[in-house]
Protein backbone atom coordinates (compact mmCIF):
# COMPACT_ATOMS: atom_id res chain seq x y z
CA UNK A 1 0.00 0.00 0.00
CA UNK A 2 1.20 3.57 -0.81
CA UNK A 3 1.25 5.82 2.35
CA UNK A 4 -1.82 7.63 1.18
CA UNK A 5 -3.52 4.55 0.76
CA UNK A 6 -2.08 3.65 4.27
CA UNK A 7 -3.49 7.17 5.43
CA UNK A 8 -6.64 6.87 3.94
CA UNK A 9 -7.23 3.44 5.74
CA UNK A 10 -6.01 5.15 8.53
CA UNK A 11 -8.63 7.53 8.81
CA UNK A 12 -11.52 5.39 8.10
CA UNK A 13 -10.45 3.48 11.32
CA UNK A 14 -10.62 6.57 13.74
CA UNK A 15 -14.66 5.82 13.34
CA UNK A 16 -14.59 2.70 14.47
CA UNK A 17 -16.19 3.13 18.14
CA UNK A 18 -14.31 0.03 19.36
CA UNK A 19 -11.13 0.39 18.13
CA UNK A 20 -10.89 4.12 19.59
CA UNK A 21 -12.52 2.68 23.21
CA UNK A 22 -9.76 -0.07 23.44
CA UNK A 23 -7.23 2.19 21.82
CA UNK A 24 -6.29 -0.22 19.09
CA UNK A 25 -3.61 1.32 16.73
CA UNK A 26 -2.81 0.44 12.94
CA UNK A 27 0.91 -0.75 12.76
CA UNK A 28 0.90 -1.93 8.54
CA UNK A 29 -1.25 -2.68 5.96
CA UNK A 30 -0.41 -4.17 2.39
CA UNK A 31 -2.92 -6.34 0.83
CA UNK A 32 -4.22 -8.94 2.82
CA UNK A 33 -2.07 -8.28 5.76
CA UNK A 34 -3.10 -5.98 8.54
CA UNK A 35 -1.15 -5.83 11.50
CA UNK A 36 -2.85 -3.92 15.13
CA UNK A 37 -1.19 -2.97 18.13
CA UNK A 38 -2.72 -2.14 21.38
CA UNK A 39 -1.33 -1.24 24.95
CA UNK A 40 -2.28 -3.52 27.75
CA UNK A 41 -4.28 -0.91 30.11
CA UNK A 42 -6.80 -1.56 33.03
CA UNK A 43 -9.97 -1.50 31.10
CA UNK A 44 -8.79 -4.93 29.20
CA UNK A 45 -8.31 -6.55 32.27
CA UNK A 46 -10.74 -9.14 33.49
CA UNK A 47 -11.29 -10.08 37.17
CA UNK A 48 -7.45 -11.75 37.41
CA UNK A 49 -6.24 -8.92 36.63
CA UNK A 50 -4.93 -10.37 33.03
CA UNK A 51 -6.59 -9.32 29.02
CA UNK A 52 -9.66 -10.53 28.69
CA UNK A 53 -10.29 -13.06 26.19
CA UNK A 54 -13.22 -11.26 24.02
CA UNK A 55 -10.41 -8.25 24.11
CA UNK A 56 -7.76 -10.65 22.21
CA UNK A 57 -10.55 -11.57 20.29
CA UNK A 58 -11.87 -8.15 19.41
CA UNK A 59 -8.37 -7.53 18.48
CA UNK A 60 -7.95 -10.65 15.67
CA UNK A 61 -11.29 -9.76 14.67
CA UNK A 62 -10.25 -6.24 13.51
CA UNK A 63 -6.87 -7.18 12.27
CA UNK A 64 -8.53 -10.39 10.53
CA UNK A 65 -11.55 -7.70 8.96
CA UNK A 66 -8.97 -5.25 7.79
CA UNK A 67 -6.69 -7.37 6.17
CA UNK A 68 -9.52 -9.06 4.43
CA UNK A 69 -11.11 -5.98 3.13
CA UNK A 70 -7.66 -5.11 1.93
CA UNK A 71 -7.42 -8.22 -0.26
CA UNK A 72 -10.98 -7.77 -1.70
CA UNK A 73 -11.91 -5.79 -4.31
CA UNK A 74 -12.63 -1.71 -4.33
CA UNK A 75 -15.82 -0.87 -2.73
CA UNK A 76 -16.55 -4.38 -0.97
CA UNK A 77 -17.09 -4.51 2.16
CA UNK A 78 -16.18 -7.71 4.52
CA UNK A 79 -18.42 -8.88 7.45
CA UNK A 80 -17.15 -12.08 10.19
CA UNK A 81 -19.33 -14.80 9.78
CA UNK A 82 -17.03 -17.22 11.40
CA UNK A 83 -14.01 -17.10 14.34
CA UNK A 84 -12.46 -19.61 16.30
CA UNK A 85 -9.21 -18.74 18.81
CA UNK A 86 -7.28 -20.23 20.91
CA UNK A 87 -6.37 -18.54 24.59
CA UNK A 88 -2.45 -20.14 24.98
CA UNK A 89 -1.22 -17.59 27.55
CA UNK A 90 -2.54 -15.05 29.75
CA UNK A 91 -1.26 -11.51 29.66
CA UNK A 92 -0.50 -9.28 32.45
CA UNK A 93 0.89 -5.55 31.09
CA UNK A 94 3.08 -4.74 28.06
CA UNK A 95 1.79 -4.58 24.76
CA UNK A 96 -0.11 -7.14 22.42
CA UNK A 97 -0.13 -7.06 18.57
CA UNK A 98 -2.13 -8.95 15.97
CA UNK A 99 -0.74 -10.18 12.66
CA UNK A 100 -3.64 -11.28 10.17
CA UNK A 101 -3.02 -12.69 6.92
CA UNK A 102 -5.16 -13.69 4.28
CA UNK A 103 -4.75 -17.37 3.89
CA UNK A 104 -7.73 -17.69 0.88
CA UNK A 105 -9.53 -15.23 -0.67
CA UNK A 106 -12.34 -16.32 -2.74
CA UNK A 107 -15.33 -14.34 -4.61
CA UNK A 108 -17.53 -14.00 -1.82
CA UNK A 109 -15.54 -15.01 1.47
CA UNK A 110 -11.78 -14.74 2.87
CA UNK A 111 -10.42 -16.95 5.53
CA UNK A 112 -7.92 -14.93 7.41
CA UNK A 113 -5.51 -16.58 10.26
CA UNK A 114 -4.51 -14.13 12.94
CA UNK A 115 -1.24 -14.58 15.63
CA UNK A 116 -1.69 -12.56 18.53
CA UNK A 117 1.58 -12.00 20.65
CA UNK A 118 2.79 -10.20 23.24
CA UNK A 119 5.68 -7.93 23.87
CA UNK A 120 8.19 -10.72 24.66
CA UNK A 121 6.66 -12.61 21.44
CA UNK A 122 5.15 -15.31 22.84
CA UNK A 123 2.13 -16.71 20.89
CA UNK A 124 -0.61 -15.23 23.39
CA UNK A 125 -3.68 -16.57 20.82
CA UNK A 126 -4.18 -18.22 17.94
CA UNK A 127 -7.13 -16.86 15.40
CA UNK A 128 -8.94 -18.50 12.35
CA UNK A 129 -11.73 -16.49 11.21
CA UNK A 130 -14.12 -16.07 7.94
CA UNK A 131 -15.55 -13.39 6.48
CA UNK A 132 -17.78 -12.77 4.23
CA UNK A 133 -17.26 -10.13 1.15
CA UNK A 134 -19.98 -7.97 -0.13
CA UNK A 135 -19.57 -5.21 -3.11
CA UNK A 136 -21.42 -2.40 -1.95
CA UNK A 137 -22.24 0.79 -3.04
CA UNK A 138 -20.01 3.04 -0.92
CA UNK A 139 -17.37 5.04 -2.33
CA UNK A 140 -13.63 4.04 -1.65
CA UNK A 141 -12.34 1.42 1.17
């Protein structure tokens, strides 16, 4: 992606509710890659003090979307019809990122698979999510 294209998708983000509440930040984009960073604060902690699991999902979910809608074509737009993760370790503080790559994209759905790590790089969960791709009438991405 060109760093206007980059900017563009940039902005379109800072109107997604969720990703400004849990302060989710866009690291890179190229097609069908999207990669998501997001400081550990208090508000993603659950009870144990540790991320909440529909947090790290939330996270793969928006990586997973983005990266899909980058691989499909101008003007779609991508909706999750499927996830499945996997919790492998729980996180305390740092910083967590999420790498999604397309793994298939088809005419009408994209199966994305999503790493989530944390600062040290340990695999933290494991994502494999389907979306499904819809040409719409909106202008742009």
């Amino acid at each position: 992606m060109s760093k206007v294209d980059l900017a563009r998708a940039a902005e379109r983000l800072r109107h997604s509710n969720p990703i400004n509440h849990f302060g989710f930040q866009l690291v890179k984009a190229e097609r069908g890659r999207a990669v998501f960073r997001m400081p550990v604060l208090d508000l993603h902690k659950q009870i144990h003090r540790v991320v909440h699991g529909g947090v790290l999902a939330m996270l793969a979910d928006t990586a997973g979307g983005f990266a899909a809608n980058l691989a499909a074509p101008a003007g779609s737009r991508v909706a999750t019809i499927e996830m499945k993760i996997n919790f492998l370790e729980a996180v305390e503080h740092g910083e967590i990122k999420a790498d999604a790559r397309v793994l298939r994209q088809g005419r009408t759905t994209s199966v994305v698979d999503c790493d989530v790590t944390d600062a040290d790089g340990r695999l933290v969960s494991k994502a494999l999510m389907t979306f499904s791709i819809h040409l719409s009438k909106l202008k742009g991405r």
